[in-house]
PDB file of N, CA and C in Angstrom:
ATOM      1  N   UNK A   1    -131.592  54.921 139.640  1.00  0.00           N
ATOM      2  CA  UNK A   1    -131.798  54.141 138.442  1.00  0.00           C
ATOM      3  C   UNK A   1    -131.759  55.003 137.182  1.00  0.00           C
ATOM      4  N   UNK A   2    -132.363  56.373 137.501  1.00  0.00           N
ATOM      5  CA  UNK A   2    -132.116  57.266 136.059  1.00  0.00           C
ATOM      6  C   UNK A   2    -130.819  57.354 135.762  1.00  0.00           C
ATOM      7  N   UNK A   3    -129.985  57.709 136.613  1.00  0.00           N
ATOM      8  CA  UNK A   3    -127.924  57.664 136.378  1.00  0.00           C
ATOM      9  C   UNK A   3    -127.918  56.365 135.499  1.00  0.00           C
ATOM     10  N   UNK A   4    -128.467  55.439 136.087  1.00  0.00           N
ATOM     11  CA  UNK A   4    -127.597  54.197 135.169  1.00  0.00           C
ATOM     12  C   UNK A   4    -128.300  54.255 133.891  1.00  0.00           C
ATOM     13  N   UNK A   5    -129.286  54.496 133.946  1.00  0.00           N
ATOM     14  CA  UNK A   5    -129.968  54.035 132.234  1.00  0.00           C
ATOM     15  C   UNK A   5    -129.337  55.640 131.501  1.00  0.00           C
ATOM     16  N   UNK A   6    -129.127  56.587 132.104  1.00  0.00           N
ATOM     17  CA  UNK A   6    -128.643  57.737 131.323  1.00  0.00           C
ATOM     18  C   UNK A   6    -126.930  56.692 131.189  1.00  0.00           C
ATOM     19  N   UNK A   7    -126.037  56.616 131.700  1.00  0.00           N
ATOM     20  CA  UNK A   7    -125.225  56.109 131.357  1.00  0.00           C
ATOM     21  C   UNK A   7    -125.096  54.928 130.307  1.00  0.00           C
ATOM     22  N   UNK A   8    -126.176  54.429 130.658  1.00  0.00           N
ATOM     23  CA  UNK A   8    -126.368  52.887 129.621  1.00  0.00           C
ATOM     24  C   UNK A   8    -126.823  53.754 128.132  1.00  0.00           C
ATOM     25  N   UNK A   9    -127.568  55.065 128.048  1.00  0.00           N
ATOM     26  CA  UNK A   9    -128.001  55.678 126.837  1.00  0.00           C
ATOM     27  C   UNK A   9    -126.590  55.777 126.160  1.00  0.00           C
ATOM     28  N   UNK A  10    -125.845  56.633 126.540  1.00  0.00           N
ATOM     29  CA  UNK A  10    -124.830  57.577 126.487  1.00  0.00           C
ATOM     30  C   UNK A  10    -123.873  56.484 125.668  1.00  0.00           C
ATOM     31  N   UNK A  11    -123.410  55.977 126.638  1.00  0.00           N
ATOM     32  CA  UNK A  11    -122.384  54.432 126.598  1.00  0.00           C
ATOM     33  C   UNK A  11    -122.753  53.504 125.805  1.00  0.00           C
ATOM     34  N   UNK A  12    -123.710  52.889 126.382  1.00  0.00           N
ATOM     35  CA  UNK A  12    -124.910  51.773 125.353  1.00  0.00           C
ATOM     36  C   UNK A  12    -124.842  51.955 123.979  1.00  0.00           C
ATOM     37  N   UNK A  13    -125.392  53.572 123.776  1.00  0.00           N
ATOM     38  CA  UNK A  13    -125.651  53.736 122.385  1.00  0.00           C
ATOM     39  C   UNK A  13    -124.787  53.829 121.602  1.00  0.00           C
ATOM     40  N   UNK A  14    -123.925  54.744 121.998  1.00  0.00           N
ATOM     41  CA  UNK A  14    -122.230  54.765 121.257  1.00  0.00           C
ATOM     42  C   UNK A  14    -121.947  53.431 120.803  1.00  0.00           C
ATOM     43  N   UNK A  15    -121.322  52.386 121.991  1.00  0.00           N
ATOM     44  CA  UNK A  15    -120.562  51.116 121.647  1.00  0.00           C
ATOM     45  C   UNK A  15    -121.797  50.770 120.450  1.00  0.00           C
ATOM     46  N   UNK A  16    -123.026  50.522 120.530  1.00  0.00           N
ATOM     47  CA  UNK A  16    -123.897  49.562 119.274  1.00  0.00           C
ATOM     48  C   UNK A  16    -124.478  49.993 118.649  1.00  0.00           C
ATOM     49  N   UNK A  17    -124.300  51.616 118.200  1.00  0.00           N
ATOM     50  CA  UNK A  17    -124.115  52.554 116.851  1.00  0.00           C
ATOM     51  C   UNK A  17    -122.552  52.591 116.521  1.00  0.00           C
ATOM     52  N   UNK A  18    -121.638  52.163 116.866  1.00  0.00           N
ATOM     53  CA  UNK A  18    -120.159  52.163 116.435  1.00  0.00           C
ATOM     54  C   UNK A  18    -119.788  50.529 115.778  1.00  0.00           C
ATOM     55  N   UNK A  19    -120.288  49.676 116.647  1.00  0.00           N
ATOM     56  CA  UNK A  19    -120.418  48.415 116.017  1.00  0.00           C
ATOM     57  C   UNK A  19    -121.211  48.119 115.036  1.00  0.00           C
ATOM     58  N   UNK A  20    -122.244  48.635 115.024  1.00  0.00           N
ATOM     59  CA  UNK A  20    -123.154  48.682 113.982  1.00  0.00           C
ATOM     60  C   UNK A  20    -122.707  49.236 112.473  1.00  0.00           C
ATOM     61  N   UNK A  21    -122.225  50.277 112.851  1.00  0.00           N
ATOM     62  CA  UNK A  21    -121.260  50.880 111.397  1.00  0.00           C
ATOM     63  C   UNK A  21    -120.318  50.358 110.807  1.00  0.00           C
ATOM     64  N   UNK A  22    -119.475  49.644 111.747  1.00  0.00           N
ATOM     65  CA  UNK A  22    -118.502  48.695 111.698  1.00  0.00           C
ATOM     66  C   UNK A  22    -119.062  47.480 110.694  1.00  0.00           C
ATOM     67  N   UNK A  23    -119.902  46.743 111.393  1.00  0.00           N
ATOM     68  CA  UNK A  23    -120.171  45.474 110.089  1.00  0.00           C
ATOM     69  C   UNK A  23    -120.860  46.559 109.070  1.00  0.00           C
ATOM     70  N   UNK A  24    -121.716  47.329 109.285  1.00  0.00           N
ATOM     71  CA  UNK A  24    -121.877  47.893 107.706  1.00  0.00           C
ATOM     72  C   UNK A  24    -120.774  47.592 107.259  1.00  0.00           C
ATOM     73  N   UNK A  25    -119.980  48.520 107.189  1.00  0.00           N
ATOM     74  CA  UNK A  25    -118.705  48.833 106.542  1.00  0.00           C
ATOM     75  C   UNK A  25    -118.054  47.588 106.247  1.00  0.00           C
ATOM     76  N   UNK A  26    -117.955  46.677 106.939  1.00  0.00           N
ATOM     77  CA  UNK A  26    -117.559  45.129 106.464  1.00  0.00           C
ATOM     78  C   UNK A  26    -118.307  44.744 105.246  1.00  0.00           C
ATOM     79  N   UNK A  27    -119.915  44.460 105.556  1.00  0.00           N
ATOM     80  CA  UNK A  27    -120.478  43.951 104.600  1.00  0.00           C
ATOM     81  C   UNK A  27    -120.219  44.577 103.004  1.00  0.00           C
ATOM     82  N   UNK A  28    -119.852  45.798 103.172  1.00  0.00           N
ATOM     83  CA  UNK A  28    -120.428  46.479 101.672  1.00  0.00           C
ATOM     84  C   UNK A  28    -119.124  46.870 101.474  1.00  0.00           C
ATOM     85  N   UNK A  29    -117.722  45.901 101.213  1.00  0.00           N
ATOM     86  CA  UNK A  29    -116.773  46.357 100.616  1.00  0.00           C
ATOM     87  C   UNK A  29    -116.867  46.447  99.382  1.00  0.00           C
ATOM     88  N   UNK A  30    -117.498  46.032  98.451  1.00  0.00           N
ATOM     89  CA  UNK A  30    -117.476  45.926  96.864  1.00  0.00           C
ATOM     90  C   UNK A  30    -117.630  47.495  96.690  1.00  0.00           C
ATOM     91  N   UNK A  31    -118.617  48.226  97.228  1.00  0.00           N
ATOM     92  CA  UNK A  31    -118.869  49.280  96.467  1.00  0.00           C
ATOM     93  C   UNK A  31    -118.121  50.740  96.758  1.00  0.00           C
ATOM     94  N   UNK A  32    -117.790  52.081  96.601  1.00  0.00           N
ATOM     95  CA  UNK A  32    -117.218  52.839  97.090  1.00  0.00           C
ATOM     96  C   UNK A  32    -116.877  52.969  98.507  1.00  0.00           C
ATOM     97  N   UNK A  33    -115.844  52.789  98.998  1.00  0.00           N
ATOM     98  CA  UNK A  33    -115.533  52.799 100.181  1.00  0.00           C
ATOM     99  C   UNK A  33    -116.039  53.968 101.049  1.00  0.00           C
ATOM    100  N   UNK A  34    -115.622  55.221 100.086  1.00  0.00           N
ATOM    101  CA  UNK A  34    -116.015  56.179 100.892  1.00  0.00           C
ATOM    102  C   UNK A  34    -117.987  56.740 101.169  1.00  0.00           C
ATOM    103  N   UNK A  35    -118.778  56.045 100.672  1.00  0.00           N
ATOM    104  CA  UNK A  35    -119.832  56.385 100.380  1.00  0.00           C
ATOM    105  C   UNK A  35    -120.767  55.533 101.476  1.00  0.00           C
ATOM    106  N   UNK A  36    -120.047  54.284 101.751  1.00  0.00           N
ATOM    107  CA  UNK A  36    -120.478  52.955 102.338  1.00  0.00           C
ATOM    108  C   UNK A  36    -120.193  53.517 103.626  1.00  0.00           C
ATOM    109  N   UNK A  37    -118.698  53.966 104.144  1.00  0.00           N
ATOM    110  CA  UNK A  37    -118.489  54.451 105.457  1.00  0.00           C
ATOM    111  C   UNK A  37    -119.424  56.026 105.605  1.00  0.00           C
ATOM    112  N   UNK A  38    -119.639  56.841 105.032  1.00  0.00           N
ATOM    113  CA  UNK A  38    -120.397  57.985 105.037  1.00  0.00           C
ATOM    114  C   UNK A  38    -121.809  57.076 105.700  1.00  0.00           C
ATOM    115  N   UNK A  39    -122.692  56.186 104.640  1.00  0.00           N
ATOM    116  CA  UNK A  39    -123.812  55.638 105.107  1.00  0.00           C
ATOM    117  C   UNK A  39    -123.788  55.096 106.717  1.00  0.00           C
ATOM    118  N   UNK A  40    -122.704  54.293 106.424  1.00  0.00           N
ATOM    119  CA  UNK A  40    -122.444  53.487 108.385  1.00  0.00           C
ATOM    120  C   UNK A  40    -122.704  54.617 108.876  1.00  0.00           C
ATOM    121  N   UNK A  41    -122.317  55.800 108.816  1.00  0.00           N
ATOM    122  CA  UNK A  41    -121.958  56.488 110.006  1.00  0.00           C
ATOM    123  C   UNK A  41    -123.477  57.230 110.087  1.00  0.00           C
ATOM    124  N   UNK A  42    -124.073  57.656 109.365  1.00  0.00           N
ATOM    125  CA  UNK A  42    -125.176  58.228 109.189  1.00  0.00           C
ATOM    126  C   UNK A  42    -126.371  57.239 110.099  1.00  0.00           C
ATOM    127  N   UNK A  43    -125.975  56.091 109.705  1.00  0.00           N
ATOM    128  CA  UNK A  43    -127.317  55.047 110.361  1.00  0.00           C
ATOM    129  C   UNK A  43    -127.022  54.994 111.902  1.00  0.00           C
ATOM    130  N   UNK A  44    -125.486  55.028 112.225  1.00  0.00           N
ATOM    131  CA  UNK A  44    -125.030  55.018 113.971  1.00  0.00           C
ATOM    132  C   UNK A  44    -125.929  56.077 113.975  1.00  0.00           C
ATOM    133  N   UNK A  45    -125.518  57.555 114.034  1.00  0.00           N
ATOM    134  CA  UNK A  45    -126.614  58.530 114.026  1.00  0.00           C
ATOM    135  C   UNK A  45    -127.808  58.208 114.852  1.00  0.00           C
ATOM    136  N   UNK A  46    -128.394  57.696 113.924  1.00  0.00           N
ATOM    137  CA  UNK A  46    -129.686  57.377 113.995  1.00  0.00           C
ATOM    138  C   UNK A  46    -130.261  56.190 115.159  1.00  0.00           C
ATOM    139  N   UNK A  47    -129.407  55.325 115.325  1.00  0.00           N
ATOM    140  CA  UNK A  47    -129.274  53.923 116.332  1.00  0.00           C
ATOM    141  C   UNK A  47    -128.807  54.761 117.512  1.00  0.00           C
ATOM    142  N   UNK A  48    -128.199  55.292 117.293  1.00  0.00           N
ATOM    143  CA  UNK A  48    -127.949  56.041 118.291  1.00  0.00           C
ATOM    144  C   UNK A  48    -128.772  56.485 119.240  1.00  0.00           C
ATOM    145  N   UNK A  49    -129.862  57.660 118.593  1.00  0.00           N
ATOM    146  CA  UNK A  49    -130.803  58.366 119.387  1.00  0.00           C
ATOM    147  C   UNK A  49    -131.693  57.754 119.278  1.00  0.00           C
ATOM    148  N   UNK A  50    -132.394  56.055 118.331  1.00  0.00           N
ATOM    149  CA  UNK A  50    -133.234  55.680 119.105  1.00  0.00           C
ATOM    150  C   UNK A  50    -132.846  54.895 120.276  1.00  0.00           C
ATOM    151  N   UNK A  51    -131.483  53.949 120.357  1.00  0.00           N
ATOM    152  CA  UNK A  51    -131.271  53.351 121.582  1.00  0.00           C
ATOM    153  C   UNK A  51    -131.504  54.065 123.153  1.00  0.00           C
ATOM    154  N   UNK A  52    -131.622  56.065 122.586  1.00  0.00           N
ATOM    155  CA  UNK A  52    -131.319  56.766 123.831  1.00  0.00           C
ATOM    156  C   UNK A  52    -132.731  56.691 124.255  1.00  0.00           C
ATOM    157  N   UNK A  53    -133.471  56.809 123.401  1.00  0.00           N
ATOM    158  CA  UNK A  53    -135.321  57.330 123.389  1.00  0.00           C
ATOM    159  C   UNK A  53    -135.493  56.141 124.083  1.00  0.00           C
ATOM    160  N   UNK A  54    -135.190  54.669 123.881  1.00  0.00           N
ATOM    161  CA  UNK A  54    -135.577  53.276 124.074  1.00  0.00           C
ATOM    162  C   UNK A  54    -135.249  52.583 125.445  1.00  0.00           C
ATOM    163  N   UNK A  55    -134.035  53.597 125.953  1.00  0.00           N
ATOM    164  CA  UNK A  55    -133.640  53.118 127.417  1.00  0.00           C
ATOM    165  C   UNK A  55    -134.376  53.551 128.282  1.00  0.00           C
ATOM    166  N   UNK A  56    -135.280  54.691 128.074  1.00  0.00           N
ATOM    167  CA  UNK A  56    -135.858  55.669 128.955  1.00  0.00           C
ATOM    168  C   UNK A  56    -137.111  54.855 128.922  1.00  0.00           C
ATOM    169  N   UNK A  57    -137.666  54.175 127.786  1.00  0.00           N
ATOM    170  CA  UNK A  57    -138.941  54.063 127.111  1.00  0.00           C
ATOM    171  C   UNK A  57    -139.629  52.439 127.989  1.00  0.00           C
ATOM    172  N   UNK A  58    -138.774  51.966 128.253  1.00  0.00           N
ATOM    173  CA  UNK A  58    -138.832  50.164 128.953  1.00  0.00           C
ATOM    174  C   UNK A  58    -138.774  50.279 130.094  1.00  0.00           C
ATOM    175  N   UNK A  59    -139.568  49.567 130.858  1.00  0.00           N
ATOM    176  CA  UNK A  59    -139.796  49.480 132.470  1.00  0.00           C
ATOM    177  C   UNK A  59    -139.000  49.146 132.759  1.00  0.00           C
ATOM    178  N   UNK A  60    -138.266  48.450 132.789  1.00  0.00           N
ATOM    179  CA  UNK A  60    -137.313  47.670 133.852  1.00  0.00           C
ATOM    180  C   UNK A  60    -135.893  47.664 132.998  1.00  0.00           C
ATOM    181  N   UNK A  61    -134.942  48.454 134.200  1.00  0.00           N
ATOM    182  CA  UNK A  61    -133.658  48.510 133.931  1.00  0.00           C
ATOM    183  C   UNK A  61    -132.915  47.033 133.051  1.00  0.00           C
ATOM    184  N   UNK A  62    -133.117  46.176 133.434  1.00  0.00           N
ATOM    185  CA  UNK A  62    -132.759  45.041 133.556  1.00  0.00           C
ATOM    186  C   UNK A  62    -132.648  44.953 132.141  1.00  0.00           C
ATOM    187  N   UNK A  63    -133.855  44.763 131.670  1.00  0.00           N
ATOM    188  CA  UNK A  63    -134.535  44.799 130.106  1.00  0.00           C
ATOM    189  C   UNK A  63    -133.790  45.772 129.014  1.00  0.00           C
ATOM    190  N   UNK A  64    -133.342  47.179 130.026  1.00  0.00           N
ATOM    191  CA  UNK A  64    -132.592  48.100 128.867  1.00  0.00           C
ATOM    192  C   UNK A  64    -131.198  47.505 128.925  1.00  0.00           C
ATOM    193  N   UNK A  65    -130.694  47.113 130.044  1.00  0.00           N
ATOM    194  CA  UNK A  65    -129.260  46.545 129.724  1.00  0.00           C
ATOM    195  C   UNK A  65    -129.323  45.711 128.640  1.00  0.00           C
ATOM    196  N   UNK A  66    -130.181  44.694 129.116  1.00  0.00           N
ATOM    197  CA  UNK A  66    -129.982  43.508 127.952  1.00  0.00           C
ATOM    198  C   UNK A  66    -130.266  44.124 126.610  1.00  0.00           C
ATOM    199  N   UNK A  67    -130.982  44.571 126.311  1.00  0.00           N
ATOM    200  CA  UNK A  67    -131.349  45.383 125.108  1.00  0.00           C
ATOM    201  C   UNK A  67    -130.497  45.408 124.496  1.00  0.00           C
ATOM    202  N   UNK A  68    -129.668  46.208 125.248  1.00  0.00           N
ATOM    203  CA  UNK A  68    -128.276  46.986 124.651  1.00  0.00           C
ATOM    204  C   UNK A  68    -126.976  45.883 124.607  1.00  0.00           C
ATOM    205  N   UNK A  69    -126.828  45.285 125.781  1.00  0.00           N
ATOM    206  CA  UNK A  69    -125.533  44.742 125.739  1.00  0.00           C
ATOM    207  C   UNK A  69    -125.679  43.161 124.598  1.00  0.00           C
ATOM    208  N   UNK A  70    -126.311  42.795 124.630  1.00  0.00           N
ATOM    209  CA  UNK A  70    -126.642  41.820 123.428  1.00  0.00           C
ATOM    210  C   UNK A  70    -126.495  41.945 122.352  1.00  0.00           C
ATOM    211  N   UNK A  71    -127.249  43.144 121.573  1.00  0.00           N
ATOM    212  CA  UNK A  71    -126.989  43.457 120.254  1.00  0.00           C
ATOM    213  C   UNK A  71    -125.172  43.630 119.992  1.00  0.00           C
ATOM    214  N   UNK A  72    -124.441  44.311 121.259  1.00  0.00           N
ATOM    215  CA  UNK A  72    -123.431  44.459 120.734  1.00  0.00           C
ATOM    216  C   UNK A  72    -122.583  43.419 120.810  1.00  0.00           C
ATOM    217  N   UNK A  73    -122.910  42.295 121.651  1.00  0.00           N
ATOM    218  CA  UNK A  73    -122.226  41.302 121.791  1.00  0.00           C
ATOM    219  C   UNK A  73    -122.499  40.501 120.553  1.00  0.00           C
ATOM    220  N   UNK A  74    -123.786  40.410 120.326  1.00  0.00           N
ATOM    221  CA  UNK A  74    -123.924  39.994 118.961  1.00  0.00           C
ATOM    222  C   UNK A  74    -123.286  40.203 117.857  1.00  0.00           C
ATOM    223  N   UNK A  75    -123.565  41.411 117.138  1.00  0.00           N
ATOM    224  CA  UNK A  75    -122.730  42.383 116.431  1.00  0.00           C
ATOM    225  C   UNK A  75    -121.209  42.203 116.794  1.00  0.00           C
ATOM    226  N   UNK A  76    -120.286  42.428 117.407  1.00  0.00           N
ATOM    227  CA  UNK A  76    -119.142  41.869 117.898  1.00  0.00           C
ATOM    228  C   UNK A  76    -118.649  40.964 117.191  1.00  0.00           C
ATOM    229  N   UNK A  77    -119.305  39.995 117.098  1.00  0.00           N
ATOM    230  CA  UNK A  77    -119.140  38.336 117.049  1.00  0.00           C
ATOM    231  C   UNK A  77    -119.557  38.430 115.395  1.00  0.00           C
ATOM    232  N   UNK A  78    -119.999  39.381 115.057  1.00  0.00           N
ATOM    233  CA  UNK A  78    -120.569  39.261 113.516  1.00  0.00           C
ATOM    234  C   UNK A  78    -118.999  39.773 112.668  1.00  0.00           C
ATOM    235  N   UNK A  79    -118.595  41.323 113.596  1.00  0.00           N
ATOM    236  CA  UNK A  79    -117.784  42.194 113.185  1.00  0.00           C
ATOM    237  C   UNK A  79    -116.517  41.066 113.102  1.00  0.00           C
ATOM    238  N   UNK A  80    -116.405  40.237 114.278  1.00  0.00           N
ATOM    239  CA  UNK A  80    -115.169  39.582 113.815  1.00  0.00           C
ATOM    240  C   UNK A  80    -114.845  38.595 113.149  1.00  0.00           C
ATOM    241  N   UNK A  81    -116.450  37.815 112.972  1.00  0.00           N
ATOM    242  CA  UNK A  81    -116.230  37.236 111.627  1.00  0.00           C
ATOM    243  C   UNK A  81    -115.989  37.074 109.993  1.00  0.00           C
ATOM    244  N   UNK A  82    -116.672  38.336 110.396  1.00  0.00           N
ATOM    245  CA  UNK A  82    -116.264  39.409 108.722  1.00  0.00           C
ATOM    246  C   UNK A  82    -114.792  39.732 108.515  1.00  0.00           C
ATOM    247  N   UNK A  83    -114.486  40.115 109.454  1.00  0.00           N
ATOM    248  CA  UNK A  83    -112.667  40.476 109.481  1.00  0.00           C
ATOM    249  C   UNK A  83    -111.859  38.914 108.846  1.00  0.00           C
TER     250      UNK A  83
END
């Protein structure tokens, strides 16, 4: 069970710190492009290593999948409505 939730960190966190930057970057076209994508990327960063701290942190595997795979499915569905 540690393999999968280390994989779900690794994987998990990437895909919904990458999506996450993504609608940033949607939402805040008005203002400098390059300053807005600098910020996205800074906050993945950060979503990042708490999603990793957070998979380890919850009892039940089950609970960290969903955690994870939701937000990005969510997010997803946000990212392509913005487009």
């Amino acid at each position: 069970m540690i393999f999968f939730r280390f994989i779900l960190a690794i994987l998990g966190g990437y895909a919904l710190s990458a999506v996450t930057a993504m609608c940033i970057a949607l939402m805040f076209t008005e203002t400098i492009k390059g300053s807005t994508v600098l910020s996205a990327t800074m906050l993945a960063f950060v979503i990042h290593c708490a999603v990793f701290i957070w998979v380890f942190m919850v009892q039940s595997t089950l609970k960290a999948w969903l955690g994870v795979v939701v937000p990005i499915v969510i997010l997803s569905l946000v990212y392509w409505l913005l487009r």
